[in-house]
C-alpha atoms as a PDB file:
ATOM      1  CA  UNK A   1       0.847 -20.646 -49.371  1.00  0.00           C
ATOM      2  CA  UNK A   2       0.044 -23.786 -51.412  1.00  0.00           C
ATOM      3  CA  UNK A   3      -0.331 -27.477 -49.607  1.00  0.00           C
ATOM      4  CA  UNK A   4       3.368 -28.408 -51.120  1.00  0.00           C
ATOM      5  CA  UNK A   5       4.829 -25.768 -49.457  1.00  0.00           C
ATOM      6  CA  UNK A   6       3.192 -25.654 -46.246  1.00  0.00           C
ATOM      7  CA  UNK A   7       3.828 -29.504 -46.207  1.00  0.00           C
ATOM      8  CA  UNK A   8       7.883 -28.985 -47.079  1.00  0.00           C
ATOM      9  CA  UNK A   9       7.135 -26.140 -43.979  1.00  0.00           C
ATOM     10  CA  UNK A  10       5.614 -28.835 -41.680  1.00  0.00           C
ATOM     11  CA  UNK A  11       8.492 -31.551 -42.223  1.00  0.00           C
ATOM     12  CA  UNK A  12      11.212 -29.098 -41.893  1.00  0.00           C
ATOM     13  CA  UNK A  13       9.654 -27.854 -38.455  1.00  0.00           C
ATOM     14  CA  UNK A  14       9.483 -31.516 -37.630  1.00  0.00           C
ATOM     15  CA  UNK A  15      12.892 -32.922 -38.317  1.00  0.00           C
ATOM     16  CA  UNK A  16      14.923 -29.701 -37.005  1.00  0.00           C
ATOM     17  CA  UNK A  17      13.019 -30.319 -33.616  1.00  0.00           C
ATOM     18  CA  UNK A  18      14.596 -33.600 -33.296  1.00  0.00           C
ATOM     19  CA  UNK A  19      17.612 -34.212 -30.861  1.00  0.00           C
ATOM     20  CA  UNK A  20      18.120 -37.640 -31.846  1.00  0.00           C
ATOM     21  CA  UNK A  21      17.946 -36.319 -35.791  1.00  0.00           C
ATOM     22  CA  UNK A  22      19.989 -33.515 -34.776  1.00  0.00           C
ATOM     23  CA  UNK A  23      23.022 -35.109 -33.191  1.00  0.00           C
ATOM     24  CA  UNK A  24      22.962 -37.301 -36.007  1.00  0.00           C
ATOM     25  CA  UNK A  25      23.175 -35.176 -38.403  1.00  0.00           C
ATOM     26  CA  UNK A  26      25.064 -31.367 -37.184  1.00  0.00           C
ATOM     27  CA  UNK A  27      23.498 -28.194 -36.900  1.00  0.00           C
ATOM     28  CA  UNK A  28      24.057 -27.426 -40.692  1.00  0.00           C
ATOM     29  CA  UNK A  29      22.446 -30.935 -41.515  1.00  0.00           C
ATOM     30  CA  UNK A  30      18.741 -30.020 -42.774  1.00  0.00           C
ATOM     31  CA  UNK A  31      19.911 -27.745 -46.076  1.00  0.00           C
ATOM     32  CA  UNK A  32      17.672 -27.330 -49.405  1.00  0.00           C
ATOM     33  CA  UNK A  33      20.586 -28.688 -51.626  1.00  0.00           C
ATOM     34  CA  UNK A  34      23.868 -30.721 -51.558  1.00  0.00           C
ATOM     35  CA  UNK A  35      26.868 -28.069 -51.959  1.00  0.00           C
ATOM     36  CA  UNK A  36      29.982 -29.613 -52.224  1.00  0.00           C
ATOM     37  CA  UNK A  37      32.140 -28.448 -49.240  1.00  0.00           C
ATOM     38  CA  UNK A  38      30.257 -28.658 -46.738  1.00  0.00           C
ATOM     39  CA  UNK A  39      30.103 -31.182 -43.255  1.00  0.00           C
ATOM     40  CA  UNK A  40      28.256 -34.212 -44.372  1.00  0.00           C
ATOM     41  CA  UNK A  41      25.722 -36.161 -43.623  1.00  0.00           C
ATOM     42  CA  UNK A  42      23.514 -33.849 -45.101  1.00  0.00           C
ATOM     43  CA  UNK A  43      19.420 -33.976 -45.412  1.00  0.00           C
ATOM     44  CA  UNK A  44      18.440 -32.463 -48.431  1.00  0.00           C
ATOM     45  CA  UNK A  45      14.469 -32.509 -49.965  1.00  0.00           C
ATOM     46  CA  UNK A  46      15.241 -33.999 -53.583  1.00  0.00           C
ATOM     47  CA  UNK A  47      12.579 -33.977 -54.999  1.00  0.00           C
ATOM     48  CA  UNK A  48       8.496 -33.076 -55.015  1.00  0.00           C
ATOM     49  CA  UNK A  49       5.861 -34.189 -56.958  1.00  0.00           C
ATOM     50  CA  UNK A  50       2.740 -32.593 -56.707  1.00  0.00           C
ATOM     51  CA  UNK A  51      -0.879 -33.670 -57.899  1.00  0.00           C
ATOM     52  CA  UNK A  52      -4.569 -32.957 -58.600  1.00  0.00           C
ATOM     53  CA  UNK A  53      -5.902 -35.384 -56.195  1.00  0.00           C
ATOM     54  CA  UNK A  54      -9.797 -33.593 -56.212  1.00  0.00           C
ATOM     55  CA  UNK A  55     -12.622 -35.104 -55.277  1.00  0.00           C
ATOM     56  CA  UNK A  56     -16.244 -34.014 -56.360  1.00  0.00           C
ATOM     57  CA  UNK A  57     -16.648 -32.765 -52.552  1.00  0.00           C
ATOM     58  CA  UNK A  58     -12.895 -32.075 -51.737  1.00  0.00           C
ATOM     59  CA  UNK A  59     -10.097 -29.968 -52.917  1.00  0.00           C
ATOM     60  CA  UNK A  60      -6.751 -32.062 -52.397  1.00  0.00           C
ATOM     61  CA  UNK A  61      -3.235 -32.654 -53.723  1.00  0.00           C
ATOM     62  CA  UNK A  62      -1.417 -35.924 -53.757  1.00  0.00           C
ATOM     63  CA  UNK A  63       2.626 -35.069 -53.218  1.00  0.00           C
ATOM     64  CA  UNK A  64       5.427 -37.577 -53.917  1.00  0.00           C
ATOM     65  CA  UNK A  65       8.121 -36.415 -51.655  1.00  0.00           C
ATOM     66  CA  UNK A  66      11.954 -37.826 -52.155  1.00  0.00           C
ATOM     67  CA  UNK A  67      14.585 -37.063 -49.007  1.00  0.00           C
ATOM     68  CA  UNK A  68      18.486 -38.145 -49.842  1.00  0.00           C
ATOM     69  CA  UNK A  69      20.596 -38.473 -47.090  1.00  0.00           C
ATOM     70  CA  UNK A  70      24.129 -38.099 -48.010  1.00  0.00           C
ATOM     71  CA  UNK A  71      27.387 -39.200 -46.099  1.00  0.00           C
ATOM     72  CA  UNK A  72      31.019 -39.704 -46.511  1.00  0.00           C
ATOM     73  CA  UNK A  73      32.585 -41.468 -43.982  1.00  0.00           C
ATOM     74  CA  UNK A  74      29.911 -42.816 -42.453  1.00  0.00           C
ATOM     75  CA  UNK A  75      28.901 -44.507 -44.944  1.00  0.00           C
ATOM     76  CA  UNK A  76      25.812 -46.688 -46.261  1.00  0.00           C
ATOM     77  CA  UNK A  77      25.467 -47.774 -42.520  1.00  0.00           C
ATOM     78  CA  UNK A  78      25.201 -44.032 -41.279  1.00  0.00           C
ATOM     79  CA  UNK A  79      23.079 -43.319 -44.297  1.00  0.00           C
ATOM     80  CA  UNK A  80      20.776 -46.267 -43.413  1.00  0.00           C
ATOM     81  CA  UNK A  81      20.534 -45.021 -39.554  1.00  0.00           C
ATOM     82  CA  UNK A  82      19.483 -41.364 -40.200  1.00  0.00           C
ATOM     83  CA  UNK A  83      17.030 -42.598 -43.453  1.00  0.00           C
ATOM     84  CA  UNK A  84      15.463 -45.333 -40.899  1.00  0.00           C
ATOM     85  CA  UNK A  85      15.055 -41.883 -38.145  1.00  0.00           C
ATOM     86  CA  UNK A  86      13.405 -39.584 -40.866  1.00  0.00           C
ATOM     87  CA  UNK A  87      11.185 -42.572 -41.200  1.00  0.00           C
ATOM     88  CA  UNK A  88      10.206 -42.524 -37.565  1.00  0.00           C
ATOM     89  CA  UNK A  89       9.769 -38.958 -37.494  1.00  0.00           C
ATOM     90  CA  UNK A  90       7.741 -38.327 -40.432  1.00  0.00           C
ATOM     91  CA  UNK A  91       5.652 -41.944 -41.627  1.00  0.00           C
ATOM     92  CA  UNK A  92       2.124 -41.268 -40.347  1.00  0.00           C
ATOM     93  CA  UNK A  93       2.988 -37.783 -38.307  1.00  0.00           C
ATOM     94  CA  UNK A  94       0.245 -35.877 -37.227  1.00  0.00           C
ATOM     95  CA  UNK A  95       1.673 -32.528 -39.091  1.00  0.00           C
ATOM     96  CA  UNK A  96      -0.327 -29.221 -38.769  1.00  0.00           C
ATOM     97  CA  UNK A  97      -0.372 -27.536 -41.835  1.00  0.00           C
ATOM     98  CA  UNK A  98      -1.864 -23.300 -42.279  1.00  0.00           C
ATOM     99  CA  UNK A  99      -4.589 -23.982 -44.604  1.00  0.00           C
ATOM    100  CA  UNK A 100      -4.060 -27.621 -45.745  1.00  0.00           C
ATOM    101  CA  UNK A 101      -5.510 -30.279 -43.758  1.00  0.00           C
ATOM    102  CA  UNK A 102      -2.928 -33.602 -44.268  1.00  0.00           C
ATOM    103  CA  UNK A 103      -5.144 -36.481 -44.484  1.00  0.00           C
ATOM    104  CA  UNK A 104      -1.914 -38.777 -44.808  1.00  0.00           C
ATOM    105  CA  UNK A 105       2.147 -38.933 -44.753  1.00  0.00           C
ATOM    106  CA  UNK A 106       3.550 -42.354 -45.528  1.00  0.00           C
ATOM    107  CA  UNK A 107       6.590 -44.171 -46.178  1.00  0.00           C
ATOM    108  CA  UNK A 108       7.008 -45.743 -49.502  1.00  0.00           C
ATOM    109  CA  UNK A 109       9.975 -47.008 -49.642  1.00  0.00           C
ATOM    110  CA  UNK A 110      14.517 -46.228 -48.395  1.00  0.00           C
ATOM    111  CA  UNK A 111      16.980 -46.966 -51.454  1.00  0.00           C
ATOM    112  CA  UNK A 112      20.610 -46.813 -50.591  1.00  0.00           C
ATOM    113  CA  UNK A 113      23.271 -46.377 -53.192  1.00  0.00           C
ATOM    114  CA  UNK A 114      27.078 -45.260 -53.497  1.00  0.00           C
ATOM    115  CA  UNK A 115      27.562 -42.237 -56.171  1.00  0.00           C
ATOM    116  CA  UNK A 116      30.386 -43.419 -58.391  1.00  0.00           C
ATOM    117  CA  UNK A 117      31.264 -39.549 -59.621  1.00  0.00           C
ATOM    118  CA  UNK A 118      31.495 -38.456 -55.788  1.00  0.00           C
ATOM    119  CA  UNK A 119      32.600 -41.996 -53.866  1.00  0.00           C
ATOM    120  CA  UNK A 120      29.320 -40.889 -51.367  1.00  0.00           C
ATOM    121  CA  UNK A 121      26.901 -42.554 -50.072  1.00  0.00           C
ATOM    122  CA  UNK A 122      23.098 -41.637 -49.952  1.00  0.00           C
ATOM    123  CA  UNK A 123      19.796 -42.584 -49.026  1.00  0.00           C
ATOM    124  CA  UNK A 124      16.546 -41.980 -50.757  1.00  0.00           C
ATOM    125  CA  UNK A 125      13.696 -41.828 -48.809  1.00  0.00           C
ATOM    126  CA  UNK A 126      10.034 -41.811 -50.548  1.00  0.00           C
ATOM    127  CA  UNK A 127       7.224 -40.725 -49.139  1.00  0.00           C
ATOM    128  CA  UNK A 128       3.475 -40.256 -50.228  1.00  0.00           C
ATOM    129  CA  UNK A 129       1.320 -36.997 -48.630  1.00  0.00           C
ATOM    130  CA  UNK A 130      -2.378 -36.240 -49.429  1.00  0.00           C
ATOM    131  CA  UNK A 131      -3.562 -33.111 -48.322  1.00  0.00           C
ATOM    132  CA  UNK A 132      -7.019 -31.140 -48.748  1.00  0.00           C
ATOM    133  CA  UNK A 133      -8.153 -27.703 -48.662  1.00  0.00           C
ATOM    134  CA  UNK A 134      -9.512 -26.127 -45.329  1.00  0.00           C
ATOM    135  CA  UNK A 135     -13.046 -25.216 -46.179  1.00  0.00           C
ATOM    136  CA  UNK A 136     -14.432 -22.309 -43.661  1.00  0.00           C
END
């Protein structure tokens, strides 16, 4: 399994195991894409960027990871509140990944905006993971 998966593995593990995450969000929250019908707030990965990030010793990846956080009646305040939990969950966490060691997982930076086409509200959550190869 590559590092971006086994890292979008690790994260998953780590926000379903959440009760605080989980009441905020449903038991449908954590989904892989935004389909319109369904209970909101919704946690969806956006977005993942993955790079070379070799040394001359090391093999390693840099990954730029974006979370949105969509609600409707809740609103930007709800949005805010379940961006600002992800944040605690995952900024620094001491993931365990197959056959990627994860050197780092930090917090770049939340954006909150209201979609004009839909009337929701989301949050964008950016976050920056290194991870290396395992060498045996």
């Amino acid at each position: 399994m590559s590092a971006a998966n086994e890292l979008l593995t690790a994260i998953q593990t780590r926000l379903a195991d959440d009760a605080e995450l989980s009441a905020m969000i449903g038991p449908e929250g954590l989904r892989d894409r935004l389909v319109s019908g369904r209970k909101l707030p919704a946690v969806i990965v956006a977005d993942l960027a993955s790079n070379d990030y070799s040394t001359a010793t090391e093999t390693g990846a840099e990954h730029l990871l974006t979370i949105e956080i969509w609600t409707d009646n809740g609103g930007r305040k709800e949005a805010a509140t379940i961006a600002e939990r992800l944040s605690a969950l995952l900024h620094d966490a001491p993931l365990s990944l197959e056959t990627h060691h994860l050197v780092g997982l930090l917090h770049l930076s939340t954006r909150t905006r209201r979609e004009q086409k839909t009337r929701l509200h989301v949050a964008e959550i950016r976050f920056r993971a290194v991870t290396e190869a395992v060498t045996s």
